[in-house]
N, C-alpha and C. Protein backbone atom coordinates (compact mmCIF):
# COMPACT_ATOMS: atom_id res chain seq x y z
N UNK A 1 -5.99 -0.45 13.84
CA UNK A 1 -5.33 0.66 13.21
C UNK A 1 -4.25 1.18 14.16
N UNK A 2 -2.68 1.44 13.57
CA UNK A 2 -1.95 1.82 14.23
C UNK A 2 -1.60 2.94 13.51
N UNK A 3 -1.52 4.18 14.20
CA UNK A 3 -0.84 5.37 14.40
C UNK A 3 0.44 5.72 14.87
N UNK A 4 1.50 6.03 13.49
CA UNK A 4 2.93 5.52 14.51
C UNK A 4 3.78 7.46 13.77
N UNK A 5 4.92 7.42 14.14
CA UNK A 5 5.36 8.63 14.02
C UNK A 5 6.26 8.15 12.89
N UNK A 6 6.94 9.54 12.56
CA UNK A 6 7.88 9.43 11.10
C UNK A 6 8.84 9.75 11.67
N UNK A 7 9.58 8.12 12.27
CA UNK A 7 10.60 8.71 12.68
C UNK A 7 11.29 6.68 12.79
N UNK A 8 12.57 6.52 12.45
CA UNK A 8 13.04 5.20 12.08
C UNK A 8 13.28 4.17 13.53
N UNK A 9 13.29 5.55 14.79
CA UNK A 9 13.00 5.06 15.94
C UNK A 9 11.76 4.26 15.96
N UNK A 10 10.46 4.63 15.37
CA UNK A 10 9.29 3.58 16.20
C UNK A 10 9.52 2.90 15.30
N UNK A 11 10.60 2.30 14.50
CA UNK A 11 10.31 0.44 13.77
C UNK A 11 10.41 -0.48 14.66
N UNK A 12 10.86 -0.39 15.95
CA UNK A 12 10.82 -1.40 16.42
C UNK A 12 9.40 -1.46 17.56
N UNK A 13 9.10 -0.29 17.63
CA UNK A 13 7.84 -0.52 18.50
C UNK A 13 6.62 -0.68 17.33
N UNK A 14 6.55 -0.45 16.13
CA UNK A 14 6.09 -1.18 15.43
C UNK A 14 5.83 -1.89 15.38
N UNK A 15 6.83 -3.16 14.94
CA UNK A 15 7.17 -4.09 15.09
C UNK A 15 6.96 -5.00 15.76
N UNK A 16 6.66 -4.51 17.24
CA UNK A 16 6.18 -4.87 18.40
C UNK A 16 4.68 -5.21 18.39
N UNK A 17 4.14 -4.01 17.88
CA UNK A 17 2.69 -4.04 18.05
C UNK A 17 2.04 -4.71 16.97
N UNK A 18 2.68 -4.84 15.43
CA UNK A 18 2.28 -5.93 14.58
C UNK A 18 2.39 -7.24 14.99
N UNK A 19 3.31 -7.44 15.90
CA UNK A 19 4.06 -8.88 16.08
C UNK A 19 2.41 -9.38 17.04
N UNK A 20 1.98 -8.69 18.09
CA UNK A 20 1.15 -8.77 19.42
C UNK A 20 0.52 -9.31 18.41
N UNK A 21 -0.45 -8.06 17.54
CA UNK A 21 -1.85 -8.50 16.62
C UNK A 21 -1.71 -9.72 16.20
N UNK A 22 -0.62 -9.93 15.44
CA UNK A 22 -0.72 -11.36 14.45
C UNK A 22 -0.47 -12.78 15.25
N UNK A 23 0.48 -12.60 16.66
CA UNK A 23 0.16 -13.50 17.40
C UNK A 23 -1.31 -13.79 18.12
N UNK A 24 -1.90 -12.69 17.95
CA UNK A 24 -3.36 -13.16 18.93
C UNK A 24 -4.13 -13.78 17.79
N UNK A 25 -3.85 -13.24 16.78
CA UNK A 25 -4.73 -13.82 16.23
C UNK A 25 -4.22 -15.08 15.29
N UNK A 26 -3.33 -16.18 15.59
CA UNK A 26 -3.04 -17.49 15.75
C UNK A 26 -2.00 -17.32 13.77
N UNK A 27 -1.73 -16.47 13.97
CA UNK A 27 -1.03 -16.35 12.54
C UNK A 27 0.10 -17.06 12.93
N UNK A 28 0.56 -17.96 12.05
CA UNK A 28 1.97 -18.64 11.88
C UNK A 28 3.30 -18.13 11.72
N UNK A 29 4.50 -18.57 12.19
CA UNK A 29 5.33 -17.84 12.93
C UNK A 29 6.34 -17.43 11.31
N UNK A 30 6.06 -18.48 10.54
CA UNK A 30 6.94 -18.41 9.06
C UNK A 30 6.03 -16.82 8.40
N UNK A 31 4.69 -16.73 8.71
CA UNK A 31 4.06 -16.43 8.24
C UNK A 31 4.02 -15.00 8.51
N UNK A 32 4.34 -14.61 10.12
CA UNK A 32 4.69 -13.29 10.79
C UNK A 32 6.06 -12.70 9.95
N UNK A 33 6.78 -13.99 10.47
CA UNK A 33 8.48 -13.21 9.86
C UNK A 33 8.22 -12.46 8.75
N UNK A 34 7.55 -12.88 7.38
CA UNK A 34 6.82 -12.43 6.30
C UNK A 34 6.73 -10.97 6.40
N UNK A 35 5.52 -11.31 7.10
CA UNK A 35 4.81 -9.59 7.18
C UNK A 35 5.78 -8.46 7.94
N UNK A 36 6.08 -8.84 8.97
CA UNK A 36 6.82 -8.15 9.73
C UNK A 36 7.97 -7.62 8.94
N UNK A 37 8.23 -8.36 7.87
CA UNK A 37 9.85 -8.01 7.35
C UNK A 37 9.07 -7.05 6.32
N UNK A 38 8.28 -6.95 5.84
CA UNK A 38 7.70 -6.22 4.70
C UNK A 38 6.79 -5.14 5.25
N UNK A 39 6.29 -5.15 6.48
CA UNK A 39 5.64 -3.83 7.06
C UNK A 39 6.75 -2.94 7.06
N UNK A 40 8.16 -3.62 7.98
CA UNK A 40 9.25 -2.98 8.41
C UNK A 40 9.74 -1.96 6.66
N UNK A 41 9.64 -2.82 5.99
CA UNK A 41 10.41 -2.44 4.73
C UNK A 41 9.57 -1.55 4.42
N UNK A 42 8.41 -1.45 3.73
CA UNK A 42 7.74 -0.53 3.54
C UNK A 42 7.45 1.11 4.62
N UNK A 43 7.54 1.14 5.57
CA UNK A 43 7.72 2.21 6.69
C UNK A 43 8.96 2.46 6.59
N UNK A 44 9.59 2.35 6.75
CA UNK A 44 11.11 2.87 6.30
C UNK A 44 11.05 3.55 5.37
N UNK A 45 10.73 2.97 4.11
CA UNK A 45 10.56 3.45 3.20
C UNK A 45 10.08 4.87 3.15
N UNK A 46 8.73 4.81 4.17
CA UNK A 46 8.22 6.00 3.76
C UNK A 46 8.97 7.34 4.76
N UNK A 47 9.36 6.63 5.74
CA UNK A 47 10.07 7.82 6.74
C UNK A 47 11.49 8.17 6.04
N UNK A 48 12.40 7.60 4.69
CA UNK A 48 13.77 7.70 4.19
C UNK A 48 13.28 8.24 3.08
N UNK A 49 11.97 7.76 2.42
CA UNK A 49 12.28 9.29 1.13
C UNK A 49 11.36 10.08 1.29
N UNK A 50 10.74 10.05 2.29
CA UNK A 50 9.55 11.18 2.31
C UNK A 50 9.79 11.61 3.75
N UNK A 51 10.98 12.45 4.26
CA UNK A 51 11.10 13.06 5.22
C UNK A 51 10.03 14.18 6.20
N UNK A 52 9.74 15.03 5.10
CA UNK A 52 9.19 15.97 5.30
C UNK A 52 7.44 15.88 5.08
N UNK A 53 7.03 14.44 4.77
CA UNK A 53 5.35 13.90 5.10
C UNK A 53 4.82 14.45 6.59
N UNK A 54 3.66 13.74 6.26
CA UNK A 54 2.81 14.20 7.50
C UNK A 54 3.59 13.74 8.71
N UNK A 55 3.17 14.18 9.90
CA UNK A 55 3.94 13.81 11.24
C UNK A 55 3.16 12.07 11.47
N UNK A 56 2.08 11.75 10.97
CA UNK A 56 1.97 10.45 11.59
C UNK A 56 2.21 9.38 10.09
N UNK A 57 1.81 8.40 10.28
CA UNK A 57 1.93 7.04 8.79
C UNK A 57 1.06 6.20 9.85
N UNK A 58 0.07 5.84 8.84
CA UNK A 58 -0.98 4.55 9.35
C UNK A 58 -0.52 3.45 9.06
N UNK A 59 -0.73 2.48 9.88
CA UNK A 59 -0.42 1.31 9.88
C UNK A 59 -1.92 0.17 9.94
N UNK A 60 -2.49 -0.41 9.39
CA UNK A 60 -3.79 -1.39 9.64
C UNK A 60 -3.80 -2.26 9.40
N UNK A 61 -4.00 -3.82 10.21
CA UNK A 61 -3.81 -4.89 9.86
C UNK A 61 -4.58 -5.55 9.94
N UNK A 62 -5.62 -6.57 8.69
CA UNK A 62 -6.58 -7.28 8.69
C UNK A 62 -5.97 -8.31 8.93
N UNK A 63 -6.75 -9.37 9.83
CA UNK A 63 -5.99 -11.15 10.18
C UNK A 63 -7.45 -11.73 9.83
N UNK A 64 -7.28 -12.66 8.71
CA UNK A 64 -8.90 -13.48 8.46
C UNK A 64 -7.94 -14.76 8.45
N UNK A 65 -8.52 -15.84 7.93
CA UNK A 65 -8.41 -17.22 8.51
C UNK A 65 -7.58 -17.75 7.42
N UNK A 66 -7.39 -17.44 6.33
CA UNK A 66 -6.54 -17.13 5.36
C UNK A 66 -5.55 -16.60 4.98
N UNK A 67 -5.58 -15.33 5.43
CA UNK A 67 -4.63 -14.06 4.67
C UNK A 67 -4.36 -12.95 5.76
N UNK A 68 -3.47 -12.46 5.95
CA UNK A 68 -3.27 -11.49 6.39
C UNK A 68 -3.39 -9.82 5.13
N UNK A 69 -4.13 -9.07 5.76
CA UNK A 69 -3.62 -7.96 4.61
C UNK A 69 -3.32 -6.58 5.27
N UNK A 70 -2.48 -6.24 5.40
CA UNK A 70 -1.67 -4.95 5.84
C UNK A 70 -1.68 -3.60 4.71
N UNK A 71 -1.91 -2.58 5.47
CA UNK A 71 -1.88 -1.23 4.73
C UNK A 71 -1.06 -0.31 5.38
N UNK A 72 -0.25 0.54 4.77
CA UNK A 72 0.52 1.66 5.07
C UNK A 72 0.01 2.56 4.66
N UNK A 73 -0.35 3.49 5.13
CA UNK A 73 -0.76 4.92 4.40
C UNK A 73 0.37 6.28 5.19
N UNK A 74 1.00 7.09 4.01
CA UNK A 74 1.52 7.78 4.17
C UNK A 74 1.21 9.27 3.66
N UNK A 75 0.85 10.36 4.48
CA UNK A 75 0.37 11.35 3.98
C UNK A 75 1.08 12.43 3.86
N UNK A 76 0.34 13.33 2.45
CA UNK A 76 2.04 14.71 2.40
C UNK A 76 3.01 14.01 1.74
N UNK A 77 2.67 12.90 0.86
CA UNK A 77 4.03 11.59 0.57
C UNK A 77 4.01 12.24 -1.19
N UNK A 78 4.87 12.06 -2.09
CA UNK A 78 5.08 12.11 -3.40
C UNK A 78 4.60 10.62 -3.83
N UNK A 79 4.57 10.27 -5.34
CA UNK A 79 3.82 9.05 -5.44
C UNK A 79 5.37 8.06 -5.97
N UNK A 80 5.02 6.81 -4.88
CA UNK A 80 6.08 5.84 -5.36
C UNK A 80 5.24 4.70 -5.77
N UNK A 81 5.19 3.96 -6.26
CA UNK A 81 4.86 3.07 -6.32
C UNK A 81 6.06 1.99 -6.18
N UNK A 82 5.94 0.93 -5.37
CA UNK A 82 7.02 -0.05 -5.00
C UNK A 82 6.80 -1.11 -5.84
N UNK A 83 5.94 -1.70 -7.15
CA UNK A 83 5.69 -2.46 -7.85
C UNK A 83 6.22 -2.23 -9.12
N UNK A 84 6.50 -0.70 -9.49
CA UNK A 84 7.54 -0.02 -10.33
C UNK A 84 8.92 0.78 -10.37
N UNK A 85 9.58 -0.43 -8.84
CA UNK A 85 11.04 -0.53 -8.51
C UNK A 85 11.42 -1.21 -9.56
N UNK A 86 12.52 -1.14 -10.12
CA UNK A 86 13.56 -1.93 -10.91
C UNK A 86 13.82 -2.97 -10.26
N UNK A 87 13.57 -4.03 -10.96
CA UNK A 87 14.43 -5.74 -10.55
C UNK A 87 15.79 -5.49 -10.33
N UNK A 88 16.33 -6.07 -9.05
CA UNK A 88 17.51 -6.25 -8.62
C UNK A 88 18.23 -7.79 -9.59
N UNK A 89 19.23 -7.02 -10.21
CA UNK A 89 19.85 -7.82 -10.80
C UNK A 89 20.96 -8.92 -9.61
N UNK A 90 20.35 -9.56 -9.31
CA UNK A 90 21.02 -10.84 -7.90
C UNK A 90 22.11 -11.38 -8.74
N UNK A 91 22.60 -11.30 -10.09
CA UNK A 91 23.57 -12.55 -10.36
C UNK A 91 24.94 -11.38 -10.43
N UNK A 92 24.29 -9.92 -11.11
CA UNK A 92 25.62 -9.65 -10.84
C UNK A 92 26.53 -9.41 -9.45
N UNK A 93 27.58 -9.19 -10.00
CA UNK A 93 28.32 -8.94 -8.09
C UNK A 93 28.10 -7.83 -7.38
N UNK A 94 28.29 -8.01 -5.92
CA UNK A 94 27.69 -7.03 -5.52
C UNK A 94 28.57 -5.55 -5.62
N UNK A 95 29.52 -5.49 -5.53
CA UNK A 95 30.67 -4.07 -6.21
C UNK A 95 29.73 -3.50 -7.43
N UNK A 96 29.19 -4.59 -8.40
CA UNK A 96 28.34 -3.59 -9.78
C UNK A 96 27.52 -3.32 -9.47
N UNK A 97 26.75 -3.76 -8.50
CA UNK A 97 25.41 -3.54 -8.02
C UNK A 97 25.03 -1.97 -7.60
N UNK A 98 24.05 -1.40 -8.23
CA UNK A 98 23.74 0.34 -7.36
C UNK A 98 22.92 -0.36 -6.21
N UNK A 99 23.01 0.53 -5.47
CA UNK A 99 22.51 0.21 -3.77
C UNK A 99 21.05 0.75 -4.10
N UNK A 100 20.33 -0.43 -3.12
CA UNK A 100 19.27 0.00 -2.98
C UNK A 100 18.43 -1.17 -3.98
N UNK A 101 16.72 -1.15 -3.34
CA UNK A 101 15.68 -2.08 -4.54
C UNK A 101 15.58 -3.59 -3.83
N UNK A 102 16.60 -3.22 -2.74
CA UNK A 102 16.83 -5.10 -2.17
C UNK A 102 15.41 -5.60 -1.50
N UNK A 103 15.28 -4.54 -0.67
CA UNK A 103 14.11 -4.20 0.01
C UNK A 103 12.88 -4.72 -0.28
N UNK A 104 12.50 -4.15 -1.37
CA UNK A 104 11.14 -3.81 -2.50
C UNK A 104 11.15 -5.19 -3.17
N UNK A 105 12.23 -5.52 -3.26
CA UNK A 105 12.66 -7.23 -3.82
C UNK A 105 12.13 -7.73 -2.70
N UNK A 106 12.44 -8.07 -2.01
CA UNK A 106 12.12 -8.91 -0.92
C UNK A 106 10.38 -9.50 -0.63
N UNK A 107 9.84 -7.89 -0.50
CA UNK A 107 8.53 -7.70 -0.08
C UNK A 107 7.73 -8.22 -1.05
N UNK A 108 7.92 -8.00 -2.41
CA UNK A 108 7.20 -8.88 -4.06
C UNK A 108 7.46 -10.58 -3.66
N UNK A 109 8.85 -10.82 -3.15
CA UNK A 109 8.78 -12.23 -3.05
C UNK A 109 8.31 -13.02 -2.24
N UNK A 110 8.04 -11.96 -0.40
CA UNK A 110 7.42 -13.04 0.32
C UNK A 110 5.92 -12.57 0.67
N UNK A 111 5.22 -11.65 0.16
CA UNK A 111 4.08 -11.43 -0.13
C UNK A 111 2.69 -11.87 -1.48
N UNK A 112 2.07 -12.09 -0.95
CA UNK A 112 1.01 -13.12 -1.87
C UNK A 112 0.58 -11.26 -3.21
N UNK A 113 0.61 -10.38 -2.52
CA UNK A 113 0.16 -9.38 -3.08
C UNK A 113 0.62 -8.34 -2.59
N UNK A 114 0.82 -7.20 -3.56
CA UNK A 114 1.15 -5.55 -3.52
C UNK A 114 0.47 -5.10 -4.35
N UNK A 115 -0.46 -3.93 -3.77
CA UNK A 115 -1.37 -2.91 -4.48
C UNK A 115 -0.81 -1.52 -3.97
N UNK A 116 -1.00 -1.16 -5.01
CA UNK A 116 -0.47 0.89 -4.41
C UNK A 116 -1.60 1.78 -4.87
N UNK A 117 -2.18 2.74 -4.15
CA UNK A 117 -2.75 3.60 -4.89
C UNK A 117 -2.41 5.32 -4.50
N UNK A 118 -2.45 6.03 -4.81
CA UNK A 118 -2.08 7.12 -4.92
C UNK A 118 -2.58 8.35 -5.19
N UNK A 119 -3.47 9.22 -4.40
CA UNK A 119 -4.32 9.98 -4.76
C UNK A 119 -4.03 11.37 -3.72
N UNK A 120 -4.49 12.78 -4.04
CA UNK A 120 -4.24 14.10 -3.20
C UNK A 120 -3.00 13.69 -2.23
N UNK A 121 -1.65 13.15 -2.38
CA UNK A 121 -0.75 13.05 -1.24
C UNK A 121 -0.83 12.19 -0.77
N UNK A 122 -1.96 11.27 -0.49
CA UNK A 122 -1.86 10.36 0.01
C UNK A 122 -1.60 9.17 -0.50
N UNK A 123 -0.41 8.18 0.08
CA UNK A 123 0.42 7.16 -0.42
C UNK A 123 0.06 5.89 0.12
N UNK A 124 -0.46 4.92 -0.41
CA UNK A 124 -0.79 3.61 -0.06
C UNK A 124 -0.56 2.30 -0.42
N UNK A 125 0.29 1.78 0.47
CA UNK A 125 0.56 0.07 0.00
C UNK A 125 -0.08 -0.92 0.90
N UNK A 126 -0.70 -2.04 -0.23
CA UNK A 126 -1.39 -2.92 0.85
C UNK A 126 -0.74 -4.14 0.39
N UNK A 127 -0.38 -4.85 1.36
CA UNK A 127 0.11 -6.18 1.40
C UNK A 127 -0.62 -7.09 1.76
N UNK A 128 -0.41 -8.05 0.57
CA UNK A 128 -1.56 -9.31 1.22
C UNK A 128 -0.53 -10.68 1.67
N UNK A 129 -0.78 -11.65 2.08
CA UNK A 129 0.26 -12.35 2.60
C UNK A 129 -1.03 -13.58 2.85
N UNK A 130 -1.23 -14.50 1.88
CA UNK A 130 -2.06 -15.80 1.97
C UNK A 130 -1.22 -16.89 3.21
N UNK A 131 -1.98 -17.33 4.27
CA UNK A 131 -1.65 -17.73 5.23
C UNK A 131 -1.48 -19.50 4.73
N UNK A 132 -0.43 -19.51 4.85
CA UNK A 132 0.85 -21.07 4.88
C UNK A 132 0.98 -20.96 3.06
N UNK A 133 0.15 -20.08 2.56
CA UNK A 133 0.86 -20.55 1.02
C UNK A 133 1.53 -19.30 0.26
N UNK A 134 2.02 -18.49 0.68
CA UNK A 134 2.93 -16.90 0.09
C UNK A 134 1.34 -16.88 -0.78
C-alpha cells in the first residue's frame, strides 16, 4: 500500500515506487510500461479534477503469477467513473477533436480490466492487467 500526496509532483516518485514493486516481483517489462502508464493516468486524474480531495490518494498493488491488479482510492472525490468516458473519436482530425478522454482511452486498451466503485466520497479504480496477455 502506497500513500502518496495530491499533488502532480509525486507522479514521478510514484512511479518510482510502482516501477520497484513490479520489478521485484519478476513482472514483465511490456507488462510494467502497461500499468505504470495507467496508474500514472488514473492519479492525475484524480489530483486535476478533484483538487480540493483528501490530502492523501491510495495507491495498492497486488502482483500474483498472472495478473497484476492495482487500486486507486481517492477520498473527498465526486463520483467519476472512467468506464463512462466518451470514446475518443481517433479518425477524426485532431483540430475537431475536444481535448481530453485520450487518457481513459488508453488505460481500457492496455488493461485486461477496469472496475470503479463509488461510495460516501470515496472514489475507486481497480486495474487489472493479465500478465503477457492484456
Amino acid at each position: 500500500k502506497i500513500m502518496m500526496g495530491r499533488s502532480m509532483e509525486a507522479t514521478a516518485d510514484l512511479h518510482d515506487r510502482c516501477e520497484v514493486c513490479l520489478k521485484e516481483n519478476a513482472v514483465p517489462e511490456d507488462d510494467i510500461f502497461a500499468i505504470l502508464l495507467s496508474i500514472e493516468e488514473i492519479y492525475t486524474n484524480f489530483v486535476k479534477y478533484n483538487p480540493k480531495g483528501g490530502d492523501r490518494i491510495e495507491v495498492q498493488l497486488d502482483c500474483g503469477t498472472d495478473r497484476v491488479v492495482a487500486s486507486l482510492t481517492d477520498y473527498e472525490a465526486n463520483r467519476f467513473d472512467p468506464r463512462e468516458a466518451p470514446p475518443v473519436k481517433l479518425e477524426m482530425p485532431l483540430h475537431e477533436r475536444k481535448p481530453g478522454g485520450l487518457g481513459i482511452h488508453i488505460v481500457k486498451q492496455v488493461m485486461s480490466e477496469v472496475e470503479y466503485s463509488y461510495k460516501d466520497r470515496v472514489s475507486k479504480v481497480t486495474l487489472t492487467r493479465l500478465i503477457g496477455k492484456r
